[in-house]
Protein backbone atom coordinates (compact mmCIF):
# COMPACT_ATOMS: atom_id res chain seq x y z
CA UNK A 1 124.75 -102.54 170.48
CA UNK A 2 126.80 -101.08 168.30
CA UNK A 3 127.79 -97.82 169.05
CA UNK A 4 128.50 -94.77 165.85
CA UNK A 5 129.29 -90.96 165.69
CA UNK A 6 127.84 -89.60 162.62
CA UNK A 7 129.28 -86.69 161.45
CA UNK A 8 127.05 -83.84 160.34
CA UNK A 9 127.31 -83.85 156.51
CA UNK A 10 126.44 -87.88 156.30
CA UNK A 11 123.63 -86.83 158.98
CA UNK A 12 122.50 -83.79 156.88
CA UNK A 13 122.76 -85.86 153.49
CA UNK A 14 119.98 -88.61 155.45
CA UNK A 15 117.43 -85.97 154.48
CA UNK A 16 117.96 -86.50 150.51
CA UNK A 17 118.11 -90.58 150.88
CA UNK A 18 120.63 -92.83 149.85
CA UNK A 19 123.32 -94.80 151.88
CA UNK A 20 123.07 -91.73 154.93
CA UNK A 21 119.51 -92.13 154.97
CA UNK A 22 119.95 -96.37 155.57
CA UNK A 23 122.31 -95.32 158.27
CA UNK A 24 119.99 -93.16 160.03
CA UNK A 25 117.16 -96.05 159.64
CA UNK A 26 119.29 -98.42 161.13
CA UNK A 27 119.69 -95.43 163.98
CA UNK A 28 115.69 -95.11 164.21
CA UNK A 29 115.47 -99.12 164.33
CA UNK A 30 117.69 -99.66 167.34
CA UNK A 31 120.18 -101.38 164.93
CA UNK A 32 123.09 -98.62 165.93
CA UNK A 33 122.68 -96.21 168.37
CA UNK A 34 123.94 -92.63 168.09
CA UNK A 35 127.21 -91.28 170.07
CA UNK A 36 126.33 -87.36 170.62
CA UNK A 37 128.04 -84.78 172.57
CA UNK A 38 126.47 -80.92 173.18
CA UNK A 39 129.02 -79.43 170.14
CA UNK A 40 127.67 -82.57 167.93
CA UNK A 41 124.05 -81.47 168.33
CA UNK A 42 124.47 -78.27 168.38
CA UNK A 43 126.55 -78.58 165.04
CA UNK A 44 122.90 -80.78 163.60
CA UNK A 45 120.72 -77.57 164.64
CA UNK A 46 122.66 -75.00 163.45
CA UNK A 47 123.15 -76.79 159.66
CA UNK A 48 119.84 -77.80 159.85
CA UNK A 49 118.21 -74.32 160.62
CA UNK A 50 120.15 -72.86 158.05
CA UNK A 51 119.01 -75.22 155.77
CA UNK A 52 115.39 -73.95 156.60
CA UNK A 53 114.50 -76.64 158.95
CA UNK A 54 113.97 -74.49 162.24
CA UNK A 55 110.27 -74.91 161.95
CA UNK A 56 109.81 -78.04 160.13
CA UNK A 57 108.39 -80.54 161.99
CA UNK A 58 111.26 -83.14 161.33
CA UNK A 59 113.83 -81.25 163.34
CA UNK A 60 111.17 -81.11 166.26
CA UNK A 61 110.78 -84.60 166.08
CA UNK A 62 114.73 -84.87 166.02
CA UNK A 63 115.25 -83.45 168.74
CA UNK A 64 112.60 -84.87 170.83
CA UNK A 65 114.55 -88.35 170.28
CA UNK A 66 117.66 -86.89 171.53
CA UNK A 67 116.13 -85.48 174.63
CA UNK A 68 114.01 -88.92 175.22
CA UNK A 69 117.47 -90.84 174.86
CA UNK A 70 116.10 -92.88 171.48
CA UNK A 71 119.23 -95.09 170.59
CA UNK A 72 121.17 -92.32 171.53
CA UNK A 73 124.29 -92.53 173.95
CA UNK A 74 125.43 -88.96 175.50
CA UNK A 75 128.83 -87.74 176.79
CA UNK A 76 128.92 -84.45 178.53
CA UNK A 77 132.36 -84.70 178.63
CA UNK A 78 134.89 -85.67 175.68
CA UNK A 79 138.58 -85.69 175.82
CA UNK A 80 140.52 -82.83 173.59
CA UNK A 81 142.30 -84.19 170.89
CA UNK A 82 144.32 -82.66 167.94
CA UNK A 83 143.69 -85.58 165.18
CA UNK A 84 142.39 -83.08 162.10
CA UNK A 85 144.57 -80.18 161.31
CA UNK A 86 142.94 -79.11 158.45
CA UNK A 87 139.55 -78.99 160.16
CA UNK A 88 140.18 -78.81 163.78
CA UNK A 89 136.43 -78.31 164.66
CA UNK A 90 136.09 -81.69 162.98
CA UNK A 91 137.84 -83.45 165.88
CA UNK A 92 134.68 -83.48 168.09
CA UNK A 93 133.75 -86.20 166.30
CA UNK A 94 136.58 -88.21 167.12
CA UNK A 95 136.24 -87.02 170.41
CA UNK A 96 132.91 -88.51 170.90
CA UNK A 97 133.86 -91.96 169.44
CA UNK A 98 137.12 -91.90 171.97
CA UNK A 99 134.86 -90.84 175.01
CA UNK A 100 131.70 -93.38 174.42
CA UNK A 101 134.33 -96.22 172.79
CA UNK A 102 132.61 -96.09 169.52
CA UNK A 103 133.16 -98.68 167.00
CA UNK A 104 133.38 -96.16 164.26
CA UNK A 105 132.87 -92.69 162.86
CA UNK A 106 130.82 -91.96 159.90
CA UNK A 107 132.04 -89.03 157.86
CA UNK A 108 131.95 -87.53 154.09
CA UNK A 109 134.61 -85.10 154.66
CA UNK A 110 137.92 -85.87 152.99
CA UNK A 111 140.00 -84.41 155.82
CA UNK A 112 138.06 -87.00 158.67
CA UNK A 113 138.15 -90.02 156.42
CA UNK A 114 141.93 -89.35 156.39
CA UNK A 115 142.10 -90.86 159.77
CA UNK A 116 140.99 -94.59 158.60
CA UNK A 117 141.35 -95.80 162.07
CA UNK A 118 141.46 -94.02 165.50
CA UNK A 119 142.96 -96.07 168.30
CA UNK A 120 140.51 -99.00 166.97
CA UNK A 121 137.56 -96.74 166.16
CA UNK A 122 136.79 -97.24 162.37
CA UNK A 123 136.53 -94.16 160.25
CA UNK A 124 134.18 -94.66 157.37
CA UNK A 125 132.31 -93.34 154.75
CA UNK A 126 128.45 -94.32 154.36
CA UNK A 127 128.58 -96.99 151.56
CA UNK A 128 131.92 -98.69 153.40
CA UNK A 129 130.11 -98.53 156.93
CA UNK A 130 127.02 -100.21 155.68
CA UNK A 131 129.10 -102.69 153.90
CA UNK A 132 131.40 -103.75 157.60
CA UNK A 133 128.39 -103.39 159.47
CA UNK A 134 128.44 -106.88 160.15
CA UNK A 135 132.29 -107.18 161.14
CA UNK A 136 131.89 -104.64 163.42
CA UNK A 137 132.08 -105.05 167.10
CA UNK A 138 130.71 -103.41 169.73
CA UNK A 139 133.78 -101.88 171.38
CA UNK A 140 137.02 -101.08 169.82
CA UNK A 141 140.20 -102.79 170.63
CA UNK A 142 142.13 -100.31 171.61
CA UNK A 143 145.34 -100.33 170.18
């Protein structure tokens, strides 16, 4: 099992298609499975409701494989870090990957991808994820 934070905008972007919307397939297939934490979902919800989606049957359906655990790991409990200065609230997603051992982060945003590589945890963008998915391992070495 490989094991991936996605961070919200490559999550969001899943909704239009292209490389975000393979990775959230291969999510929905049991291929990956989804690291989440409470300010990671909560983060989904609040985009996605402002998008218009608060009644839409897709986020109901969303959530519903959260809460029934559908390829989905949880952490209640992730450790504080101070990787991303420029976006600090950005760091939960690192956080995640740290606390469920991740084998990478999937991001758009500039100031994330930055990171490259997180104590063995992978930062990528969609197109480069899909492309290592098969040299990824399960758990990071940590280095």
């Amino acid at each position: 099992m490989i094991k991936v934070v996605v961070d919200t905008n490559v999550f969001v972007s899943s909704f239009f298609g292209g490389n975000p919307k393979k990775i959230i397939d291969l999510w929905k297939t049991g291929k990956i499975h989804l690291c989440l934490s409470k300010d990671i979902i909560d983060e989904y919800v609040e985009i996605l409701q402002r998008m218009g989606l608060q009644n839409e049957k897709e986020l109901e359906e969303l959530l519903d494989l959260f809460a029934q655990g559908f390829h989905v790991v949880f952490t209640a409990q992730t450790p504080i870090l101070h990787v991303i200065d420029e976006d600090p609230d950005d760091n939960k997603f690192i956080e995640c990957a740290v606390a469920l051992k991740a084998a990478a982060v999937i991001s758009g945003d500039k100031a994330v991808l930055e990171i490259e590589n997180y104590m063995g945890i992978k930062v990528l963008a969609p197109k480069d994820f899909l492309d290592q998915l098969g040299t990824l391992t399960e758990t990071p070495a940590l280095t």
